[in-house]
Protein backbone atom coordinates (compact mmCIF):
# COMPACT_ATOMS: atom_id res chain seq x y z
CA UNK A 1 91.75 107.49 -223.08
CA UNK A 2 94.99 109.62 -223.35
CA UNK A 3 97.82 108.10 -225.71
CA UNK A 4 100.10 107.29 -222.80
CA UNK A 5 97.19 104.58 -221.81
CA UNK A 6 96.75 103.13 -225.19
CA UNK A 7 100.81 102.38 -225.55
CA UNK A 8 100.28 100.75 -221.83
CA UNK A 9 97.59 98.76 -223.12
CA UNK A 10 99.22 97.55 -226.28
CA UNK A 11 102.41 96.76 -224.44
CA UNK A 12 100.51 94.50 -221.72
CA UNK A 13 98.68 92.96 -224.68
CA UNK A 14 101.75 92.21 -226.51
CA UNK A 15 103.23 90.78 -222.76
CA UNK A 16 100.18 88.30 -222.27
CA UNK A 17 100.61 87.35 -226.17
CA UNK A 18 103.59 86.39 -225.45
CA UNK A 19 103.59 84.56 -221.98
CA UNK A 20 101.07 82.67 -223.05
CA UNK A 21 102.49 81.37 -226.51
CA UNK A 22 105.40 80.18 -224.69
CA UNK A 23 103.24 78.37 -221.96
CA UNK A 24 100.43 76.83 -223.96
CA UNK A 25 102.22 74.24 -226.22
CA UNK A 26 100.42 71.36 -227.47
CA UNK A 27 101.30 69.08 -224.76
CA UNK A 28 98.36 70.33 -222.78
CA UNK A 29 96.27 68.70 -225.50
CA UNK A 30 93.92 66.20 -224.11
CA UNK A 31 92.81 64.02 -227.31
CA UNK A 32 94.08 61.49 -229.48
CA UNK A 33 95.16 61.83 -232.81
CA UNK A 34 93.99 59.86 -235.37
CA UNK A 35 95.77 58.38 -238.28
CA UNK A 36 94.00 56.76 -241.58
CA UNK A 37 94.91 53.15 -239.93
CA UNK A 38 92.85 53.82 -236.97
CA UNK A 39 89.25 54.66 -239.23
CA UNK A 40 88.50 51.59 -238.96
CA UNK A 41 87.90 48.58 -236.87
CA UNK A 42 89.89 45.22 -237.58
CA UNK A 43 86.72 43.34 -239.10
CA UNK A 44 86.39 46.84 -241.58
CA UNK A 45 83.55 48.08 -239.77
CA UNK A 46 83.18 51.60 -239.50
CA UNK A 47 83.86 53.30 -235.59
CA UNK A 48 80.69 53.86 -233.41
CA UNK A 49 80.90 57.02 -232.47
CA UNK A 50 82.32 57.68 -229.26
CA UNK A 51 81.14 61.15 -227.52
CA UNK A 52 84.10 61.72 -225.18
CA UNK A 53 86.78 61.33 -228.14
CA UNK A 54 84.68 63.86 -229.91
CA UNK A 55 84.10 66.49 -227.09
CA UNK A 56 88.16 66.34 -225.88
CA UNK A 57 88.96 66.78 -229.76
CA UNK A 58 87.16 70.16 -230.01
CA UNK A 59 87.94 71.50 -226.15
CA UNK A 60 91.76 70.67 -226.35
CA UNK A 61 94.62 72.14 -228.55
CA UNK A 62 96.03 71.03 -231.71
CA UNK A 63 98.65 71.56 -234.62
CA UNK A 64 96.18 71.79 -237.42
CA UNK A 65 93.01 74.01 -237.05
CA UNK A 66 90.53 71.54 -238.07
CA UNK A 67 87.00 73.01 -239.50
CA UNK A 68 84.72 70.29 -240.09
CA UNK A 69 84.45 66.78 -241.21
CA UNK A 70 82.73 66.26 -244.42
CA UNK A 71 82.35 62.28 -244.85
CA UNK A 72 85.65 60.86 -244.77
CA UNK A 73 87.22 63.76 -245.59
CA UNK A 74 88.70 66.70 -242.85
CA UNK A 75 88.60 70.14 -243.71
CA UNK A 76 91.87 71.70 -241.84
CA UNK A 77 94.07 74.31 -242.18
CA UNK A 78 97.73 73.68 -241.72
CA UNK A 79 100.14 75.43 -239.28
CA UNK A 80 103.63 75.79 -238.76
CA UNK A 81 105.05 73.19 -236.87
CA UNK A 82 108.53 74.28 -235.11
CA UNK A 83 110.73 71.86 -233.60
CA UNK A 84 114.17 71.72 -231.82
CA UNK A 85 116.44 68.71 -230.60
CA UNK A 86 119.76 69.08 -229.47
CA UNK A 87 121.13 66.35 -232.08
CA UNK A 88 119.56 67.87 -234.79
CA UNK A 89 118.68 71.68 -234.21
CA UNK A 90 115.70 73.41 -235.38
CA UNK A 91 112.87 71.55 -238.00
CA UNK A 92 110.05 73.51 -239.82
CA UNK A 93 107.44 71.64 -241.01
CA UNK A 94 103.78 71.68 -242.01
CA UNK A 95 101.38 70.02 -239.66
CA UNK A 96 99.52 68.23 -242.75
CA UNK A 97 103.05 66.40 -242.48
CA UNK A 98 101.98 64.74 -239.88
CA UNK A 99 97.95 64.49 -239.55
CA UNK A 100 98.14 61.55 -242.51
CA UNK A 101 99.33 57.87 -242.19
CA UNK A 102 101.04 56.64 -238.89
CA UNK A 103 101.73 60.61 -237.93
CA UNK A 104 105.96 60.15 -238.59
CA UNK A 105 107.91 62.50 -240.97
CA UNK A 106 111.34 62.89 -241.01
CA UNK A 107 112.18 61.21 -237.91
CA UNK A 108 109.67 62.83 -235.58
CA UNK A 109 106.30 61.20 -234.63
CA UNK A 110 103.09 63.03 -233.54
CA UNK A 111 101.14 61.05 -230.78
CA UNK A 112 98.74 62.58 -228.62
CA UNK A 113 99.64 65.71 -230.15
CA UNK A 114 103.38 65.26 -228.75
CA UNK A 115 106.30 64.73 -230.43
CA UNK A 116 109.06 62.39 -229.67
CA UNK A 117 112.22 62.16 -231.58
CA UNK A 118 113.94 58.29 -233.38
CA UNK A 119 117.11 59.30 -231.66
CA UNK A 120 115.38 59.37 -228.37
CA UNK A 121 116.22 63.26 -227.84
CA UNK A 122 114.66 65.68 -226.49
CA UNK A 123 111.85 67.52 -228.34
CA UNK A 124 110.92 70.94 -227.60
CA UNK A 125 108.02 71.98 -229.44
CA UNK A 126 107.56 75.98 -230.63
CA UNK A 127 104.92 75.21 -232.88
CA UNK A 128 102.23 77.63 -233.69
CA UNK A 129 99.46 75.53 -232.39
CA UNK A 130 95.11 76.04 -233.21
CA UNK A 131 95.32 78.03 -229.53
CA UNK A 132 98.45 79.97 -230.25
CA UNK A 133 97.02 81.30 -233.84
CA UNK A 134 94.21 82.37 -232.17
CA UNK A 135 95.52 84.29 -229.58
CA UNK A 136 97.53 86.27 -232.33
CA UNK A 137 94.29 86.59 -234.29
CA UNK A 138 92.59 88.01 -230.55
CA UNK A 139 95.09 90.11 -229.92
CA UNK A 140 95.56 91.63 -233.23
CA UNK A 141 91.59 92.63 -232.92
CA UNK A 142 92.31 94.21 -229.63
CA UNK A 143 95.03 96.05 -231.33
CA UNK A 144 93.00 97.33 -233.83
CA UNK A 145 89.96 98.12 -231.70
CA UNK A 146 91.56 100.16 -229.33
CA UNK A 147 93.86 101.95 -231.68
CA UNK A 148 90.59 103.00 -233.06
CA UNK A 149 88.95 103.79 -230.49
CA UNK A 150 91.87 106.13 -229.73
CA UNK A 151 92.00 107.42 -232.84
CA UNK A 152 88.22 108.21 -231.99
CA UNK A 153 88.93 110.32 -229.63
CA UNK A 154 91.86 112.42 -230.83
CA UNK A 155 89.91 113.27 -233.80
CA UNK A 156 86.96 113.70 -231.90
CA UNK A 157 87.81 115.94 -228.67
CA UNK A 158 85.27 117.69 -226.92
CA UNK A 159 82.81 115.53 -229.13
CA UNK A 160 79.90 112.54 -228.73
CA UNK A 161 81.61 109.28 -229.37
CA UNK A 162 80.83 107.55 -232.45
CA UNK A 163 81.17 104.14 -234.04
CA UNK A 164 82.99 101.69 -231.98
CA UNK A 165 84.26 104.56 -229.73
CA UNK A 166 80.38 104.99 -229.09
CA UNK A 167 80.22 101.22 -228.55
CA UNK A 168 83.26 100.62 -226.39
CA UNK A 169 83.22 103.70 -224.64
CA UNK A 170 80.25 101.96 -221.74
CA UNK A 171 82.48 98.90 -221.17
CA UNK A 172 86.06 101.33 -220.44
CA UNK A 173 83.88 103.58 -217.98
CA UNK A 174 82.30 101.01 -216.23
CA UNK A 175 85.44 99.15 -215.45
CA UNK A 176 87.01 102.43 -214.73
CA UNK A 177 84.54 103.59 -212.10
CA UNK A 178 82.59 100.59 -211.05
CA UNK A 179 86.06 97.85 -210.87
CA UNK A 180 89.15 100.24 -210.61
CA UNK A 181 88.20 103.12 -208.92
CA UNK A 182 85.70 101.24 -206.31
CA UNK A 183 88.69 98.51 -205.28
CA UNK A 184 91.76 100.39 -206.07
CA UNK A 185 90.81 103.72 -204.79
CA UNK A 186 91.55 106.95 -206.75
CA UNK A 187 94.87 107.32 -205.69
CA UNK A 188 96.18 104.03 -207.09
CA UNK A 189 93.44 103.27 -209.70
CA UNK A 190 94.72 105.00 -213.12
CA UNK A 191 98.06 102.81 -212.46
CA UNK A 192 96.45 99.56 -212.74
CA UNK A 193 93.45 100.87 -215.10
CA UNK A 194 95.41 99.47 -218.48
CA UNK A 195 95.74 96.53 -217.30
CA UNK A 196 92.12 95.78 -215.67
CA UNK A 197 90.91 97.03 -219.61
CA UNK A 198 93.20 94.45 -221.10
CA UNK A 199 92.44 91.45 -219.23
CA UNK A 200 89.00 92.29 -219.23
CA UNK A 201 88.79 92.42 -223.25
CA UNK A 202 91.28 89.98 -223.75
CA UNK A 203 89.16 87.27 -222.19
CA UNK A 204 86.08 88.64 -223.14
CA UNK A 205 86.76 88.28 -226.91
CA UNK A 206 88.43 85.07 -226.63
CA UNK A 207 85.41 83.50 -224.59
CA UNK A 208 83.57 84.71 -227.78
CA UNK A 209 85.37 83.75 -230.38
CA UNK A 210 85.69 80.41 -228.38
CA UNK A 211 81.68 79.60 -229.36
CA UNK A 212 82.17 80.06 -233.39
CA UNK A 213 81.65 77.15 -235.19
CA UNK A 214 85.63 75.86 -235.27
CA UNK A 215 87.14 77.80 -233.07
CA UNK A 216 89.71 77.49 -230.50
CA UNK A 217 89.26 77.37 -226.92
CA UNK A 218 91.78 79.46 -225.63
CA UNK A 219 90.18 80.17 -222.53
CA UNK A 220 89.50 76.52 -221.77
CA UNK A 221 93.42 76.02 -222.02
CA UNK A 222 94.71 75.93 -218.42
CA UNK A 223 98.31 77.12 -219.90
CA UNK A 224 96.87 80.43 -221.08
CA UNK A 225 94.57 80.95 -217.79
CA UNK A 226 97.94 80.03 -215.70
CA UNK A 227 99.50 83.12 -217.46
CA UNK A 228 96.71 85.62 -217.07
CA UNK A 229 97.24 84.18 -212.81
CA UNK A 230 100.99 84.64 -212.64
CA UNK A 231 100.80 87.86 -214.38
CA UNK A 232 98.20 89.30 -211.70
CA UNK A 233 100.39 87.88 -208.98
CA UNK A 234 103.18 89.59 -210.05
CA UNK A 235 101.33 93.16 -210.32
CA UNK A 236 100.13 92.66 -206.92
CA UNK A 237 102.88 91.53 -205.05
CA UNK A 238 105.40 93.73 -206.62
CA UNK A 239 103.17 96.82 -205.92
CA UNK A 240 102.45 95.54 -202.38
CA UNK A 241 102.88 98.23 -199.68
CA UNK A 242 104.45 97.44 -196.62
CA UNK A 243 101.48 97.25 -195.10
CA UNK A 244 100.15 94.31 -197.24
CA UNK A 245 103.23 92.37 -196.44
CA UNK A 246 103.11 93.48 -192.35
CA UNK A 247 99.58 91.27 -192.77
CA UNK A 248 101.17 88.52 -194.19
CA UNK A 249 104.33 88.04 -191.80
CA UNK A 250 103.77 89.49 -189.02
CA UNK A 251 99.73 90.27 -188.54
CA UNK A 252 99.27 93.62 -186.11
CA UNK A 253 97.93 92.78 -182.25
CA UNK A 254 98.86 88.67 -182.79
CA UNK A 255 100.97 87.05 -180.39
CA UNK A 256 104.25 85.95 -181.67
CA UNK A 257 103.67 82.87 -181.03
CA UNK A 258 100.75 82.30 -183.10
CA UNK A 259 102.77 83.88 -186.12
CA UNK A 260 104.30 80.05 -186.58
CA UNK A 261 100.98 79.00 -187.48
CA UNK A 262 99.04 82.27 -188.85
CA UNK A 263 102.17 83.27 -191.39
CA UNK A 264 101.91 79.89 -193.25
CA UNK A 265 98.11 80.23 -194.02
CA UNK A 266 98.40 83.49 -194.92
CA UNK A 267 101.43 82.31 -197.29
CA UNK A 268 99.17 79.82 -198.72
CA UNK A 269 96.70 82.46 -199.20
CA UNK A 270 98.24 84.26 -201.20
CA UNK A 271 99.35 81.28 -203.62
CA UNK A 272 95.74 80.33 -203.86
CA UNK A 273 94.38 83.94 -204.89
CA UNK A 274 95.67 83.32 -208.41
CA UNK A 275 95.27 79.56 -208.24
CA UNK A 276 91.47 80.41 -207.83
CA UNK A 277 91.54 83.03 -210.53
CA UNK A 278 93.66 80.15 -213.33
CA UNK A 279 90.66 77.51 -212.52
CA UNK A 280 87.52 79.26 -212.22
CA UNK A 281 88.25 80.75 -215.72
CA UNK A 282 89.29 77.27 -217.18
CA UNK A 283 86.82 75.64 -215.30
CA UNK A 284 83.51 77.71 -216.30
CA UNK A 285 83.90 77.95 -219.95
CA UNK A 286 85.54 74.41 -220.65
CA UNK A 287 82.36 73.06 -218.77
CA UNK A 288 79.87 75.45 -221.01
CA UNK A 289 81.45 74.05 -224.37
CA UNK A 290 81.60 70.55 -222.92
CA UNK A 291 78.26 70.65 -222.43
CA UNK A 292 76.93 72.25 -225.58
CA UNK A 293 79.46 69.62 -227.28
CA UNK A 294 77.68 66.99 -224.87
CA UNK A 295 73.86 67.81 -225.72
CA UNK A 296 74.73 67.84 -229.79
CA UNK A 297 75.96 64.51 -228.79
CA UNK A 298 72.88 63.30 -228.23
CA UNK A 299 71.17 63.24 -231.60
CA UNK A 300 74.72 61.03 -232.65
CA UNK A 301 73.96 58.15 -229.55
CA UNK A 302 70.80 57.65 -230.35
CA UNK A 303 70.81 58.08 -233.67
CA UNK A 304 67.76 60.14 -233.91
CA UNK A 305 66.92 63.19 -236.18
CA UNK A 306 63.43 63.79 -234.44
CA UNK A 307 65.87 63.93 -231.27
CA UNK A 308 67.06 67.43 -232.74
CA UNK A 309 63.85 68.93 -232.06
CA UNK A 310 64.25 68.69 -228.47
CA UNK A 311 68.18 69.25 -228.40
CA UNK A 312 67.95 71.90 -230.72
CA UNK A 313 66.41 74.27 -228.31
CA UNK A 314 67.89 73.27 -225.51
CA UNK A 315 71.42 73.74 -227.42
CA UNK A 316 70.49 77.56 -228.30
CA UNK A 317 69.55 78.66 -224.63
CA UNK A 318 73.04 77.41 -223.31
CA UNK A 319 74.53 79.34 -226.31
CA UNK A 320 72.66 82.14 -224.85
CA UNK A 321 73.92 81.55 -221.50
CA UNK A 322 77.72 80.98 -222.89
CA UNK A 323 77.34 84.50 -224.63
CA UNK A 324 76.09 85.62 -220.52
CA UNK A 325 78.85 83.52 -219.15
CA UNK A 326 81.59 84.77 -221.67
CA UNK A 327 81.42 88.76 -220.22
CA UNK A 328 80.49 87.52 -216.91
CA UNK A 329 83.89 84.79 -216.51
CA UNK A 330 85.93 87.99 -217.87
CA UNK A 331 84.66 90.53 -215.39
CA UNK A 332 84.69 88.15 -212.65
CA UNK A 333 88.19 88.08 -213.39
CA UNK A 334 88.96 91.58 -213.60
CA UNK A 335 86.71 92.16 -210.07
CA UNK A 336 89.26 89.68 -208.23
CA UNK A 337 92.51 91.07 -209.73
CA UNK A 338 91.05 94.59 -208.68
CA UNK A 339 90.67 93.88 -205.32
CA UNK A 340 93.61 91.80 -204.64
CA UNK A 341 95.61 94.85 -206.14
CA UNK A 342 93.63 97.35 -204.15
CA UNK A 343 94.55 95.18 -200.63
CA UNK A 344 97.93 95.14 -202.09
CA UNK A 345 98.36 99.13 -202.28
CA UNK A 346 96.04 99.73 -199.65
CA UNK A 347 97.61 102.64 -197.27
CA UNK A 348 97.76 102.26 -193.39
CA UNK A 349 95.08 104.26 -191.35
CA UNK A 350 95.96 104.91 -188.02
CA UNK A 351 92.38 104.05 -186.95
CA UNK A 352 92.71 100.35 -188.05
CA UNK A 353 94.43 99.52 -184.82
CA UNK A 354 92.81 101.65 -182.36
């Protein structure tokens, strides 16, 4: 890859970072935080445990990373928590501020991992959340990677690859040749090639660091899938040739009065090609953690350990097929934006209508 491509690269990485740390704050979390008064039941009985709580703690998004849960204690790491009113300005804070007691500190209260304000203002909330720390810790990997792969190759010219050039080298060819080139054409293909690279290893990694013990699921968050979407909608209908746009308003060899009817669906077809491309990513790897989460579960509900020697394998093949799913959901996603750029910058051939 020339030097040119690696700046393109790291420049769309750098974009996505930051798109989606500015659409994925916490208020897309899904579960319930819990404060020291709610351990316990009112007769001082300790909680049965309750599977769903459990599963929408570890698929949604918080302002601690939490680890583990050692008895009654939580192992978490704290992160910045960034707020803004209009009465009061800008508050920085440590999340450990608020993840003990009734969740309140200084005037702000934490509830369903949303803040409101005393005063009743508005809160805007620019915390660096357990998603948004791990997209900087994903995209600083793909930083390094690729600025060593290219370093690979400068010092390497004419030369087998090596090291991770030698490893990474497969994955960039393949989606050069067999996604790019086959959907884009070659006229058009090295345009959109840094792009298709970077959204393919961007959710690749994440989808893998998503299944480490503690992680965050950053491809589960709809926010950050929603961002990927709108930035492949706005490559392809920016770079959309005037034939592309002939098909959508006014379709060659249909009467005119069936354009009142045909222009709206393909309108809405064009608003669903990323709507489809935001879900089925969110969708398919929310549902493979929920159910890994869900068959651990079972050894907890029943309150079996001999249950573990049935779960147990059944929970390492769907690891197995989350490691299949995680490069499969990623070039999935990279297929569709291909060809919905190639129809995009597709040129007009004379023989179409004839």
């Amino acid at each position: 890859m020339s030097r040119n491509r690696s700046y393109k690269a790291l420049a769309i990485s750098i974009l996505t970072l930051v798109f989606s740390v500015f659409s994925s704050p916490a208020t897309f979390a899904q579960h319930e935080h819990e404060g020291h008064a709610e351990a316990t039941h009112s007769h001082g009985e300790a909680e049965e445990f309750n599977p769903g709580q459990t599963i929408l703690h570890h698929v949604a998004d918080e302002h601690q990373w939490h680890l583990a849960t050692i008895g009654e204690s939580h192992l978490a790491i704290p992160l910045p928590v960034i707020l803004y009113t209009p009465t009061r300005g800008v508050h920085v804070y440590s999340s450990k501020e608020f993840y003990h007691g009734s969740g309140e500190h200084d005037g702000f209260t934490l509830h369903h991992e949303h803040f409101t304000s005393e005063d009743g203002s508005t809160v805007y909330d620019f915390s660096i959340t357990k998603n948004v720390a791990s997209l900087i810790i994903s995209v600083i990997l793909l930083i390094t990677i690729f600025f060593a792969v290219r370093n690979g190759y400068a010092k390497r010219q004419g030369k087998a690859p090596k090291g991770i050039q030698s490893a990474m080298e497969p994955f960039v060819i393949f989606i050069r040749d067999e996604v790019a080139k086959n959907y884009i054409g070659e006229k058009h293909y090295r345009r959109f090639l840094p792009y298709l690279l970077t959204v393919f290893f961007f959710i690749w990694i994440n989808n893998l660091l998503g299944l480490l013990p503690g992680a965050a699921n950053v491809t589960g968050n709809i926010a950050v899938t929603l961002t990927l979407a709108v930035l492949t909608f706005i490559i392809v209908n920016f770079n959309g040739r005037k034939t592309y746009w002939t098909h959508i308003f006014a379709m060659p060899g249909v009467p005119k009065w069936m354009l009142i009817v045909m222009t709206p669906v393909e309108i809405v077809g064009m608003m669903m090609k990323p709507f489809s491309l935001m879900v089925r990513l969110f969708a398919n790897v929310t549902a493979g953690h929920i159910i890994l989460l869900s068959l651990l579960s079972l050894i907890f509900i029943f309150k079996s350990a001999a249950l573990s020697v049935i779960v147990g394998p059944f929970t390492v093949f769907m690891t197995m097929i989350e490691l299949l799913v995680a490069v499969l959901q990623a070039y999935i996603f990279t297929v569709l934006t291909a060809s919905y750029i190639g129809a995009a910058v597709e040129e007009h051939h004379h023989d179409d209508h004839h």
